[in-house]
PDB file of N, CA and C in Angstrom:
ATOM      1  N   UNK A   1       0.839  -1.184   0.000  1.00  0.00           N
ATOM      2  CA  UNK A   1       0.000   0.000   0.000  1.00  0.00           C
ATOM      3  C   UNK A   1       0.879   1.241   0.000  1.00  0.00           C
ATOM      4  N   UNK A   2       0.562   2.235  -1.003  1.00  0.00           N
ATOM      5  CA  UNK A   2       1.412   3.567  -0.993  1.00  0.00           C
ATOM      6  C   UNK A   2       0.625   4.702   0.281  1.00  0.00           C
ATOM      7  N   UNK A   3       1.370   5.683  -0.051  1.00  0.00           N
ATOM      8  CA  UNK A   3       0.992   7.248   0.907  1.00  0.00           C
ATOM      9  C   UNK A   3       0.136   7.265   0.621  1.00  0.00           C
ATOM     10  N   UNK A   4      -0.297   7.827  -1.057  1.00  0.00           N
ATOM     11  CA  UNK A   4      -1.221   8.401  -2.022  1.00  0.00           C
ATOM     12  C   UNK A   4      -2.686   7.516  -2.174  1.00  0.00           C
ATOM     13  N   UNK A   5      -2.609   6.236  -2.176  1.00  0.00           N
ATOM     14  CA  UNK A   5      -3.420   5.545  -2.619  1.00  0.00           C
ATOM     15  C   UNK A   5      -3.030   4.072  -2.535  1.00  0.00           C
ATOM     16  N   UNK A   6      -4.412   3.228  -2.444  1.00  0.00           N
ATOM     17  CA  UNK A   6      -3.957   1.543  -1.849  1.00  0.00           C
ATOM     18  C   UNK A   6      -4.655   1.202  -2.999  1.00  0.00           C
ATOM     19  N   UNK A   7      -4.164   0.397  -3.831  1.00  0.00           N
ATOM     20  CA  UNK A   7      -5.047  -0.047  -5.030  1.00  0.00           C
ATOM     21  C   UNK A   7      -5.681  -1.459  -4.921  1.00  0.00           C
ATOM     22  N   UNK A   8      -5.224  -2.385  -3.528  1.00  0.00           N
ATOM     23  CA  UNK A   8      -6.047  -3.255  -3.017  1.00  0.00           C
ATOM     24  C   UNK A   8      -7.455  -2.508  -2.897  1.00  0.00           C
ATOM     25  N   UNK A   9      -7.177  -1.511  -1.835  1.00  0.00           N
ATOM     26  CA  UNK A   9      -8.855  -1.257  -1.656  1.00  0.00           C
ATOM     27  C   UNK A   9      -9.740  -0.651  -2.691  1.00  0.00           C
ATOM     28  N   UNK A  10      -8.788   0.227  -3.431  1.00  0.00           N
ATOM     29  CA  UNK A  10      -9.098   1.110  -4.850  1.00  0.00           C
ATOM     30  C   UNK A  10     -10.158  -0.181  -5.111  1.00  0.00           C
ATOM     31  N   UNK A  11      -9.411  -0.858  -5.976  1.00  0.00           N
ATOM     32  CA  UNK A  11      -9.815  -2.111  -6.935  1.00  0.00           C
ATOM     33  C   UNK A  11     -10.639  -3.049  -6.115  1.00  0.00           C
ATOM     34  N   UNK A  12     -11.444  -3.197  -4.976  1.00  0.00           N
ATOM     35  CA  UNK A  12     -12.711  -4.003  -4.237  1.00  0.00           C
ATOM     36  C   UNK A  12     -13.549  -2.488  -4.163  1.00  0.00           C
ATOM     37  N   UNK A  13     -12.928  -1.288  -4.037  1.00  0.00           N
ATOM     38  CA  UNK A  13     -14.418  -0.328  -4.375  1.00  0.00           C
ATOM     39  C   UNK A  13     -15.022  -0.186  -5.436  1.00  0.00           C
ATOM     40  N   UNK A  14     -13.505  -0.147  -6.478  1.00  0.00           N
ATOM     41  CA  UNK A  14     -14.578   0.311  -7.911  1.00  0.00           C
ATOM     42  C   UNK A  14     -14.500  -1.183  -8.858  1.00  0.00           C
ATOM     43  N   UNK A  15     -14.197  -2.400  -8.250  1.00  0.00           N
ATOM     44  CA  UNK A  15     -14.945  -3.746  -8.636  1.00  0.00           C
ATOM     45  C   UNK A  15     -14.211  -3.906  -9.923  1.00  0.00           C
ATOM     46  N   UNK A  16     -12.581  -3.758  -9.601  1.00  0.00           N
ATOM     47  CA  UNK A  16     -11.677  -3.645 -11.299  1.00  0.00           C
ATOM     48  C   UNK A  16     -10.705  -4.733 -10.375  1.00  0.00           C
ATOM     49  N   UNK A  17     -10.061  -4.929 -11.479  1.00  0.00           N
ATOM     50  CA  UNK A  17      -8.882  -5.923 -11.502  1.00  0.00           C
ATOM     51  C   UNK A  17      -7.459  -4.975 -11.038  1.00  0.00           C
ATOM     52  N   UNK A  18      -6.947  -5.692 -10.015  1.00  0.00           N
ATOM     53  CA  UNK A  18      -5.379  -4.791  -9.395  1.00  0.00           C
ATOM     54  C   UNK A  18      -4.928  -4.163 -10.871  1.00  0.00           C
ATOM     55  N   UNK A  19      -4.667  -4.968 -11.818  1.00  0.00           N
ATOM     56  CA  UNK A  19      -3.699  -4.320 -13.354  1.00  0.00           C
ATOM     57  C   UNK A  19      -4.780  -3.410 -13.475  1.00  0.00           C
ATOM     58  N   UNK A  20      -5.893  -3.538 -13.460  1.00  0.00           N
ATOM     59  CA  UNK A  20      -6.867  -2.471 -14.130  1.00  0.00           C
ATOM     60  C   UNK A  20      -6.993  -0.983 -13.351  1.00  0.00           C
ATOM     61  N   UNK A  21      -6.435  -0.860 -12.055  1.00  0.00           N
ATOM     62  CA  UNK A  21      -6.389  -0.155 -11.333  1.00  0.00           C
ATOM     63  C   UNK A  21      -5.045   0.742 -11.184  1.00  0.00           C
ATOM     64  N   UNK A  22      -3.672  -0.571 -11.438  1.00  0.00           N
ATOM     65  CA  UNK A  22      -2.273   0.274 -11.521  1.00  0.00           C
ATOM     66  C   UNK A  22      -2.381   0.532 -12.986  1.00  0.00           C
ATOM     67  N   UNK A  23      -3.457   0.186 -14.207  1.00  0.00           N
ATOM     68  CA  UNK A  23      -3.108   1.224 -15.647  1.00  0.00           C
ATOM     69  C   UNK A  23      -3.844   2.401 -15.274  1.00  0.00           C
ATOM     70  N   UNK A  24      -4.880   2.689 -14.250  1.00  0.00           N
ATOM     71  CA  UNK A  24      -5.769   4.023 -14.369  1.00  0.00           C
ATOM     72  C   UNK A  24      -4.912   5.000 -13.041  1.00  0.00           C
ATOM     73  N   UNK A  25      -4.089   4.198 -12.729  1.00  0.00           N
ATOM     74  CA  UNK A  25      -3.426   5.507 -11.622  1.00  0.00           C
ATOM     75  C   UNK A  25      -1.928   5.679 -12.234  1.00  0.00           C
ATOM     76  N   UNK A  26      -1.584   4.967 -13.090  1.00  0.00           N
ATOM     77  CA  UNK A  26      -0.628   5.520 -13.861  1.00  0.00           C
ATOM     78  C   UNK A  26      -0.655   6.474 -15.112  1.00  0.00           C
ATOM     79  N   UNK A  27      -2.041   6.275 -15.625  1.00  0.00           N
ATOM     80  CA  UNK A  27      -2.487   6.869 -17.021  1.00  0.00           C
ATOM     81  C   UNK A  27      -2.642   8.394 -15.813  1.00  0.00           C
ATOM     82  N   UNK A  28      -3.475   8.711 -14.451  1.00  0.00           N
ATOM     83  CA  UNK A  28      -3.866   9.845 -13.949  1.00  0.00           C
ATOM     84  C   UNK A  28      -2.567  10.288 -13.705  1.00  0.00           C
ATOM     85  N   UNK A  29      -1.371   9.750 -13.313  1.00  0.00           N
ATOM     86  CA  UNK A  29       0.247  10.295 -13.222  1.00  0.00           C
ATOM     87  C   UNK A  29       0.703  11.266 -14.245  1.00  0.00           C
ATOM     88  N   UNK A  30       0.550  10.736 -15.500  1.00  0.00           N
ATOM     89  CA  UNK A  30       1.029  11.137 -16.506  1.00  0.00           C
ATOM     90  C   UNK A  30       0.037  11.915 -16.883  1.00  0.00           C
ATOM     91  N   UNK A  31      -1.521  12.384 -16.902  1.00  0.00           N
ATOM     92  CA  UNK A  31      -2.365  13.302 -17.015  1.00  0.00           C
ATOM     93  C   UNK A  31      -2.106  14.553 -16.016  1.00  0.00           C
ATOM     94  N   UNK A  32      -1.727  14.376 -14.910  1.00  0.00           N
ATOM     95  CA  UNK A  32      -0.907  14.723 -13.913  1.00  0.00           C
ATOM     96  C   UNK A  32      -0.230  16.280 -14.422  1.00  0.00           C
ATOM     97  N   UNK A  33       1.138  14.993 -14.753  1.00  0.00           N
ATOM     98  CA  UNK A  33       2.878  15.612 -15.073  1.00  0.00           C
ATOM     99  C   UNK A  33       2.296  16.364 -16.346  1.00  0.00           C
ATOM    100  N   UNK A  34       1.210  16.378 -17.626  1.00  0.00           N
ATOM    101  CA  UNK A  34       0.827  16.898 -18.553  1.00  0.00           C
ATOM    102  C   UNK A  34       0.448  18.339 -18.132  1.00  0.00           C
ATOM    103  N   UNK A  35      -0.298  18.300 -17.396  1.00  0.00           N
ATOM    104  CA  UNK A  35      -1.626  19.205 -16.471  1.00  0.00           C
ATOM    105  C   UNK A  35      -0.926  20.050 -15.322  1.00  0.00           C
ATOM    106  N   UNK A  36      -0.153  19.492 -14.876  1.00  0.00           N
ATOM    107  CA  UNK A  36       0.809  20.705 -14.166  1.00  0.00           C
ATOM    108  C   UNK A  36       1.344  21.763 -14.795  1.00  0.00           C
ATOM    109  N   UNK A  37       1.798  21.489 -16.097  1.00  0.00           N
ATOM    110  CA  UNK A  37       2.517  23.214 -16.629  1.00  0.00           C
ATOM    111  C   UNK A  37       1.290  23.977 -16.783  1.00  0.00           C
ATOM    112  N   UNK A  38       0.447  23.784 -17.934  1.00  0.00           N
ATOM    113  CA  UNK A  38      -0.980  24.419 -18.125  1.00  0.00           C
ATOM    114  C   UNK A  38      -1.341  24.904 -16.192  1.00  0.00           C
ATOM    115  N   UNK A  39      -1.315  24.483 -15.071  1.00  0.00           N
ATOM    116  CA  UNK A  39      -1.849  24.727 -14.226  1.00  0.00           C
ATOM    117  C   UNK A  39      -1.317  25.921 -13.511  1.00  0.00           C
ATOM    118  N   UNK A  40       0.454  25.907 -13.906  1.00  0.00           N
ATOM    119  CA  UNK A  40       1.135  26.724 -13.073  1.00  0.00           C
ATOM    120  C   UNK A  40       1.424  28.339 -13.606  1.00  0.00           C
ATOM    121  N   UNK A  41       1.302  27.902 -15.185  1.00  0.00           N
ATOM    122  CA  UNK A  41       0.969  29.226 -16.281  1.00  0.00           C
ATOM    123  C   UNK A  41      -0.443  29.564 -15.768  1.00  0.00           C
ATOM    124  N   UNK A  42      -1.614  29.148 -15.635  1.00  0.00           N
ATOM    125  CA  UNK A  42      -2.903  29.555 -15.054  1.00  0.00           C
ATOM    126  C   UNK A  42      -2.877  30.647 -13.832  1.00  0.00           C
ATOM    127  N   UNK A  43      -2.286  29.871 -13.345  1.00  0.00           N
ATOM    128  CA  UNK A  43      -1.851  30.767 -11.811  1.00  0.00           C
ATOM    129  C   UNK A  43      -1.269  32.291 -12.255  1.00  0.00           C
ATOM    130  N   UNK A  44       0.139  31.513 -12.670  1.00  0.00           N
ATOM    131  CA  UNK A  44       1.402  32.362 -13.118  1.00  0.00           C
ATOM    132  C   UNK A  44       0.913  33.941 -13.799  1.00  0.00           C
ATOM    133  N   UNK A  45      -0.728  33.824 -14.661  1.00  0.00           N
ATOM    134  CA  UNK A  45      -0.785  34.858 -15.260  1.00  0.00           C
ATOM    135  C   UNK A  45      -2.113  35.342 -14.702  1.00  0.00           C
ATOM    136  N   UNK A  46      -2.870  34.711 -13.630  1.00  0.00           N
ATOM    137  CA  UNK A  46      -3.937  35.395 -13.060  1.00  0.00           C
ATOM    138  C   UNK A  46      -5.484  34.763 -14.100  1.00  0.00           C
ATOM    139  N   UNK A  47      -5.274  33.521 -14.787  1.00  0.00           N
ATOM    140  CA  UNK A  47      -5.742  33.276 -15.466  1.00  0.00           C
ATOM    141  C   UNK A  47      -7.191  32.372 -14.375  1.00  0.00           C
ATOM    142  N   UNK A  48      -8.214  33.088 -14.215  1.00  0.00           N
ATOM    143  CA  UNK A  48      -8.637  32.114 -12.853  1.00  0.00           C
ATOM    144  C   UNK A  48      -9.683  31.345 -13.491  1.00  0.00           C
ATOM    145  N   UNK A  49      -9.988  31.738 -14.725  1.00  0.00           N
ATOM    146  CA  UNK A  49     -11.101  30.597 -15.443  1.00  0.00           C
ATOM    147  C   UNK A  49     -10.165  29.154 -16.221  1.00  0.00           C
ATOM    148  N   UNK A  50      -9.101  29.535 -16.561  1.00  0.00           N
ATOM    149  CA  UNK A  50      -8.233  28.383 -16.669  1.00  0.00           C
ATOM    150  C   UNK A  50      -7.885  27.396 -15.732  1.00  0.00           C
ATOM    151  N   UNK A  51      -7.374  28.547 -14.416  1.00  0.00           N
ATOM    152  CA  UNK A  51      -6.989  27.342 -13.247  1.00  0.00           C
ATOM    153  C   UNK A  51      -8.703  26.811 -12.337  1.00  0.00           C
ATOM    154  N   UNK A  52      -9.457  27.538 -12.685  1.00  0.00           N
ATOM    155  CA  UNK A  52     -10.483  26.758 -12.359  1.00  0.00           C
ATOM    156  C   UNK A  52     -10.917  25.680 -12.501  1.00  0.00           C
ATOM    157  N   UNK A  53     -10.624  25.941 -14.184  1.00  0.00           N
ATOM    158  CA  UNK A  53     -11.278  24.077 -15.433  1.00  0.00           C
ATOM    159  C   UNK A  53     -10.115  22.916 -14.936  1.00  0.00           C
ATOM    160  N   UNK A  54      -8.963  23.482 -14.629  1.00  0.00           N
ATOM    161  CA  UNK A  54      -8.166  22.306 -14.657  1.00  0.00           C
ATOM    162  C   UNK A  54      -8.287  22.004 -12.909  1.00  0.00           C
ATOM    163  N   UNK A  55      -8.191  22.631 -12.145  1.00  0.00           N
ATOM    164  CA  UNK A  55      -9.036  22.291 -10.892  1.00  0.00           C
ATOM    165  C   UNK A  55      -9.993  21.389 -10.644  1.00  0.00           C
ATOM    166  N   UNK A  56     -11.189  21.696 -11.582  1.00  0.00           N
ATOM    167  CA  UNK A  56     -11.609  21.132 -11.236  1.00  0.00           C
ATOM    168  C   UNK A  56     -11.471  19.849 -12.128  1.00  0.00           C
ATOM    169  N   UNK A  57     -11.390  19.444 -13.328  1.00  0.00           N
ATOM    170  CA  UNK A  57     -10.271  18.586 -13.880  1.00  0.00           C
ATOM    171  C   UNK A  57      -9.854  17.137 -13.064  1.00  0.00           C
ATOM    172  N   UNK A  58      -8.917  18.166 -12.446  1.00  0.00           N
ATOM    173  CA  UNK A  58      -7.889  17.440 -11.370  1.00  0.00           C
ATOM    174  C   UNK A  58      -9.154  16.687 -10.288  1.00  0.00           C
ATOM    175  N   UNK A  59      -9.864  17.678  -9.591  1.00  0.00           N
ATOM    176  CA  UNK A  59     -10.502  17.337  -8.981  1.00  0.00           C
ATOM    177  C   UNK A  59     -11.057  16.141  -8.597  1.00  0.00           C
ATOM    178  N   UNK A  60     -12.101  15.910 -10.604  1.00  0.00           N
ATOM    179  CA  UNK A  60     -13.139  14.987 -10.572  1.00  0.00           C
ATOM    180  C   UNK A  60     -11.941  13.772 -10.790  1.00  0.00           C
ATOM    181  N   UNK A  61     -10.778  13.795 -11.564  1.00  0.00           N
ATOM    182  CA  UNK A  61     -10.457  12.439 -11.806  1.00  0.00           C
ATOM    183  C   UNK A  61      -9.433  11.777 -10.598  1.00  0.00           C
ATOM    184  N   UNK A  62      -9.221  12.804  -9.093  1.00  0.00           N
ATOM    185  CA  UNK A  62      -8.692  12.457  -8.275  1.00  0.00           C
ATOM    186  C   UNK A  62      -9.800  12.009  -7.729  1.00  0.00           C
ATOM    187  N   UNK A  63     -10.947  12.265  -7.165  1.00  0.00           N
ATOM    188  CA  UNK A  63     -12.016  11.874  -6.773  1.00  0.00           C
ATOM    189  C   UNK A  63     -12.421  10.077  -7.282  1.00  0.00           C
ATOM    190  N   UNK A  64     -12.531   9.945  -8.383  1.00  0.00           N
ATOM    191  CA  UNK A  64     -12.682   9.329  -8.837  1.00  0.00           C
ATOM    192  C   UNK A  64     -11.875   7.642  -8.238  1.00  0.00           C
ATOM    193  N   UNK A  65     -10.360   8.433  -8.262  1.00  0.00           N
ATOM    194  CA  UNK A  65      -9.343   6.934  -8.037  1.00  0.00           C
ATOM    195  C   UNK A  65      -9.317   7.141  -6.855  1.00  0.00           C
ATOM    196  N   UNK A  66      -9.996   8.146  -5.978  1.00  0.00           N
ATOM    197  CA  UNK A  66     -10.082   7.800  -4.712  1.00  0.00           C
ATOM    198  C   UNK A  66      -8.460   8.723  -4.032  1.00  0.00           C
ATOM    199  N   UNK A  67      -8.095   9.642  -4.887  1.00  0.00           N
ATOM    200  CA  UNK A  67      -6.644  10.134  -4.280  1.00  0.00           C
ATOM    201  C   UNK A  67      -6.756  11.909  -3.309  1.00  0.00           C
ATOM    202  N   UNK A  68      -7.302  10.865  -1.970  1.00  0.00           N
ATOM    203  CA  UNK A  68      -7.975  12.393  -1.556  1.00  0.00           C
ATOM    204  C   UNK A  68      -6.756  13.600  -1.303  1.00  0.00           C
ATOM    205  N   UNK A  69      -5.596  13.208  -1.053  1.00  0.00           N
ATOM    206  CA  UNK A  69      -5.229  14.319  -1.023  1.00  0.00           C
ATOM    207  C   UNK A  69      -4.836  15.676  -1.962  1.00  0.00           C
ATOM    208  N   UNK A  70      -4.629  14.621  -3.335  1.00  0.00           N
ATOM    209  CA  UNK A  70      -5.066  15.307  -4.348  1.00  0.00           C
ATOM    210  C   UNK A  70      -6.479  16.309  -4.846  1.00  0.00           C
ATOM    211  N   UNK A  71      -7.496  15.097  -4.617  1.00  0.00           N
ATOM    212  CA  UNK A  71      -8.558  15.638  -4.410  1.00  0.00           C
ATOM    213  C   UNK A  71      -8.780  16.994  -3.454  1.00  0.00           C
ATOM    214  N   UNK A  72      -8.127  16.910  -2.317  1.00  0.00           N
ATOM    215  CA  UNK A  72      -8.943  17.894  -1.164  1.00  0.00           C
ATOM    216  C   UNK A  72      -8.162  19.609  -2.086  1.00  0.00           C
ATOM    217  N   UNK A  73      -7.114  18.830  -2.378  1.00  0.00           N
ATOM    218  CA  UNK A  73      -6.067  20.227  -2.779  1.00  0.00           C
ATOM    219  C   UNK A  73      -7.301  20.681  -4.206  1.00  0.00           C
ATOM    220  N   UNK A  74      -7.022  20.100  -4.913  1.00  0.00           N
ATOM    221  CA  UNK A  74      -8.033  20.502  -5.943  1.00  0.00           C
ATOM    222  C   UNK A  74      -9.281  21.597  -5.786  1.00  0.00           C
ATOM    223  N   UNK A  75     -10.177  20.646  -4.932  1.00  0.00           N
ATOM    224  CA  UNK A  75     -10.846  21.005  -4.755  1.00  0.00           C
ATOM    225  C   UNK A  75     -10.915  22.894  -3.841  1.00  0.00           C
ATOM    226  N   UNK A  76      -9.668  22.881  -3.239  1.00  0.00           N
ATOM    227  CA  UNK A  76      -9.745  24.318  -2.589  1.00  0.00           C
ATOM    228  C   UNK A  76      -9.002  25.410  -3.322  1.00  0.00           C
ATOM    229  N   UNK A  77      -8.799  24.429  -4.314  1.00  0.00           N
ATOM    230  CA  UNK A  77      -8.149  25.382  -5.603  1.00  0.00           C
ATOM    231  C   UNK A  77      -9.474  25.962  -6.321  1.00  0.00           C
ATOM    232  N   UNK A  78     -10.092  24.785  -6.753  1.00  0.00           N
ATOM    233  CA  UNK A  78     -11.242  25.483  -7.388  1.00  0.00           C
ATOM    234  C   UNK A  78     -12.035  26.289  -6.824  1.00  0.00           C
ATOM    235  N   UNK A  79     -11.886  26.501  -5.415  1.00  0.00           N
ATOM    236  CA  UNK A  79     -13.176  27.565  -4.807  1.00  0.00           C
ATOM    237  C   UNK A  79     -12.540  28.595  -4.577  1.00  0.00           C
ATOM    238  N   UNK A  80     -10.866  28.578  -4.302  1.00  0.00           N
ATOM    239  CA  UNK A  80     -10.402  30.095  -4.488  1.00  0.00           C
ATOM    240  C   UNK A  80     -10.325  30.804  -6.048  1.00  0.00           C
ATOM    241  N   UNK A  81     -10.633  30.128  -7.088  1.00  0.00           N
ATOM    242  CA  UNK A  81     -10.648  30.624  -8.214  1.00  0.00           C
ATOM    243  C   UNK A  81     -12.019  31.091  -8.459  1.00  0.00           C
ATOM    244  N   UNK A  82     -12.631  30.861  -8.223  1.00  0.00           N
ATOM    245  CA  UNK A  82     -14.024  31.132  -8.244  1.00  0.00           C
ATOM    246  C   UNK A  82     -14.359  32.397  -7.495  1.00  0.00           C
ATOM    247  N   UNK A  83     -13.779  32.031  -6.003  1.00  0.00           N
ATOM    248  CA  UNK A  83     -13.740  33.762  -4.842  1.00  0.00           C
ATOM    249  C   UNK A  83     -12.925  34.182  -6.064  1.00  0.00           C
ATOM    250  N   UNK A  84     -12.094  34.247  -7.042  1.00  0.00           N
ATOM    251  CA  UNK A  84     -11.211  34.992  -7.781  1.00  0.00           C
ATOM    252  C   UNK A  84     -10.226  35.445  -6.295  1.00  0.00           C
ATOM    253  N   UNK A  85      -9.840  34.540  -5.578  1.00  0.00           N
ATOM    254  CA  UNK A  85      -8.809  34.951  -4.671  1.00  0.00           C
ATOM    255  C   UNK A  85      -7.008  34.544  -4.835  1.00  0.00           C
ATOM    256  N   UNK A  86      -6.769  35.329  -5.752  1.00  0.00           N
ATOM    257  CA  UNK A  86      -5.804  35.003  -6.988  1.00  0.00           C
ATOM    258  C   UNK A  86      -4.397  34.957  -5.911  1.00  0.00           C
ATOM    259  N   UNK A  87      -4.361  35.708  -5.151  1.00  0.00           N
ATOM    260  CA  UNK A  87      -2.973  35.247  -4.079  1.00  0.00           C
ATOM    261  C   UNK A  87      -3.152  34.281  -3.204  1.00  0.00           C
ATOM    262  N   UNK A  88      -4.191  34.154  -3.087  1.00  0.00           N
ATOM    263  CA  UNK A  88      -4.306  32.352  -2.311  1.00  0.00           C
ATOM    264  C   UNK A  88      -3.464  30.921  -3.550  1.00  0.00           C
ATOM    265  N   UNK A  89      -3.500  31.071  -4.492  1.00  0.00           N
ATOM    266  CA  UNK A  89      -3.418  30.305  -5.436  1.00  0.00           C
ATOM    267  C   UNK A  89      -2.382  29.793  -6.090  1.00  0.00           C
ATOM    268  N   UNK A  90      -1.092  30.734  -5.703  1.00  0.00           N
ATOM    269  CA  UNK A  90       0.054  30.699  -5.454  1.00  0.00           C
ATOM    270  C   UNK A  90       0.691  29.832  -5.127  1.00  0.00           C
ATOM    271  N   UNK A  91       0.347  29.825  -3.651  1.00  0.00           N
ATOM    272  CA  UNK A  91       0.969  28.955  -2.166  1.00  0.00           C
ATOM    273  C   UNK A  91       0.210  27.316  -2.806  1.00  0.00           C
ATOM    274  N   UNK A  92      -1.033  27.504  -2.890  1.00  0.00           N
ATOM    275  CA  UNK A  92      -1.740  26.401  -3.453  1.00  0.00           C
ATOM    276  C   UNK A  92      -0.990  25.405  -4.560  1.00  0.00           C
ATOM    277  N   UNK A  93      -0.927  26.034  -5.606  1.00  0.00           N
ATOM    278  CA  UNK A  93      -0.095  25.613  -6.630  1.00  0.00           C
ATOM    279  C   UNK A  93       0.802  25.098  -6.500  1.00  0.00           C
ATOM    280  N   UNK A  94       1.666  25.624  -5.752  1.00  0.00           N
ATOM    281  CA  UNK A  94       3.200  25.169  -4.981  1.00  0.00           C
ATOM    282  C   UNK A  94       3.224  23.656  -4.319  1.00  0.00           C
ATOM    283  N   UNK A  95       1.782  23.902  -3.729  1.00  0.00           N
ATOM    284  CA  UNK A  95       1.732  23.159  -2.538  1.00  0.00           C
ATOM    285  C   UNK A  95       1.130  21.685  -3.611  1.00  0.00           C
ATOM    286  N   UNK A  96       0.123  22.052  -5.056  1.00  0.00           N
ATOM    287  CA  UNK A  96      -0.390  20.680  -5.733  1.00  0.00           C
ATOM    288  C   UNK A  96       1.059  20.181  -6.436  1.00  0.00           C
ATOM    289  N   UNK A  97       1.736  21.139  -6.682  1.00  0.00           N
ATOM    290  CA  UNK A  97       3.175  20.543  -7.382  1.00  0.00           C
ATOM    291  C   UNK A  97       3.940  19.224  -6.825  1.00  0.00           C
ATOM    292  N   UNK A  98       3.737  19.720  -5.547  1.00  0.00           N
ATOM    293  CA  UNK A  98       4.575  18.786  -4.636  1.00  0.00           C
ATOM    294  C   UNK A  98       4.093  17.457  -4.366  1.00  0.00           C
ATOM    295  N   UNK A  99       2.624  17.885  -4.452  1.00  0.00           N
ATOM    296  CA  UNK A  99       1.774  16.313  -4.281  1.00  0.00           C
ATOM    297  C   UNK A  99       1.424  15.663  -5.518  1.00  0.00           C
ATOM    298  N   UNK A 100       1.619  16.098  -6.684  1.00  0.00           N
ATOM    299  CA  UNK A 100       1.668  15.670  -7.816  1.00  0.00           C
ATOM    300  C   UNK A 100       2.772  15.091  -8.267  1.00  0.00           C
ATOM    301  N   UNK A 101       3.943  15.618  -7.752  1.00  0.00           N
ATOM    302  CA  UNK A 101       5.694  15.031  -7.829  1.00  0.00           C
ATOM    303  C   UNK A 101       5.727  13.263  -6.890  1.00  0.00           C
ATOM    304  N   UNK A 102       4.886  14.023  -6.205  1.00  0.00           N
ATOM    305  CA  UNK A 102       4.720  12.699  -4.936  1.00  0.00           C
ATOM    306  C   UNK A 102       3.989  11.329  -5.461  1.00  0.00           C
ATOM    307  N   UNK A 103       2.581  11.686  -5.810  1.00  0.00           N
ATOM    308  CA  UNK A 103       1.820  10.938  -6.724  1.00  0.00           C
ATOM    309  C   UNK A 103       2.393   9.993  -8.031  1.00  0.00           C
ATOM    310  N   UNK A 104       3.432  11.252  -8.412  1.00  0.00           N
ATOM    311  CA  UNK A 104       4.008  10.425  -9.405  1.00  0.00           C
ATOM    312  C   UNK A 104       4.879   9.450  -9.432  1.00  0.00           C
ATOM    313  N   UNK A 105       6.174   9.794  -8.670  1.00  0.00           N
ATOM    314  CA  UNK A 105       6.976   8.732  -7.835  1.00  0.00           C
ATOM    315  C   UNK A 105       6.134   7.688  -7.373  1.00  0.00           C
ATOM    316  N   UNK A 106       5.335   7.898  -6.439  1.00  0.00           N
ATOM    317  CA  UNK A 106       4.665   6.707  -5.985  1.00  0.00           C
ATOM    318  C   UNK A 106       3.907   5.605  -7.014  1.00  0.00           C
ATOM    319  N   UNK A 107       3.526   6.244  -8.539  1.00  0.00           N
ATOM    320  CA  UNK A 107       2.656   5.617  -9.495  1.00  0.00           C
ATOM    321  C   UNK A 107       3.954   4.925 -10.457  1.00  0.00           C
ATOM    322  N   UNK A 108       5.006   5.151 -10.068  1.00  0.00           N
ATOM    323  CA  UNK A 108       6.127   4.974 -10.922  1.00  0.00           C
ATOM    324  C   UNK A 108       6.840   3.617 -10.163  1.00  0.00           C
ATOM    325  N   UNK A 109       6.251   3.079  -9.163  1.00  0.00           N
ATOM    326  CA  UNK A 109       6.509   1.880  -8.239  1.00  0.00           C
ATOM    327  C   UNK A 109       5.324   0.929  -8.748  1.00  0.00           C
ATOM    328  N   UNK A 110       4.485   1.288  -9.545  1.00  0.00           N
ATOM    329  CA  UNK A 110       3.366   0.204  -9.441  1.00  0.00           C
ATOM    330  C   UNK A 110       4.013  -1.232 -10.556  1.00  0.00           C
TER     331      UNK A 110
END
């Protein structure tokens, strides 16, 4: 079982096969490492309907594999873009980078 995510339990919630579970959290890695530059230019230029979509983006398909900490970050990304609270978003960003670096390493063991 990783930090990020247990794909034993993943795979008895959403009723998939272990391989079927380490191809959909490796395919979300690399959607990830894609989706981070677009996210950090979003920020970078005050762009808050951009970093919103990919927020929430991130959101639904962390939700999905069950990767809450991804998820929770997401998700408070998307509601400071929305307040349009554009210096909150910053620190935020910084802070999904790191758990996305993390995510990935960890999806890079499966």
């Amino acid at each position: 079982m990783g930090e990020m995510f247990d794909v034993e339990k993943l795979a008895g919630e959403l009723e998939l096969e272990k391989s079927d579970i380490t191809e959909l959290l490796k395919d979300f890695a690399e959607y990830l490492a894609k989706t981070l530059p677009d996210l950090e230019l979003a920020v970078g230029s005050g762009d808050l309907k951009q970093c919103r979509s990919l927020a929430h983006a991130i959101k639904g398909s962390s939700g999905n594999l069950r990767v809450q900490q991804i998820y929770d970050l997401a998700s408070k990304m998307q509601s400071q873009a929305d307040a349009a609270n554009l210096p909150s978003l910053s620190p935020l960003c910084a802070e999904m980078k790191e758990l996305i670096r993390k995510f990935c390493a960890e999806a890079q063991t499966l």
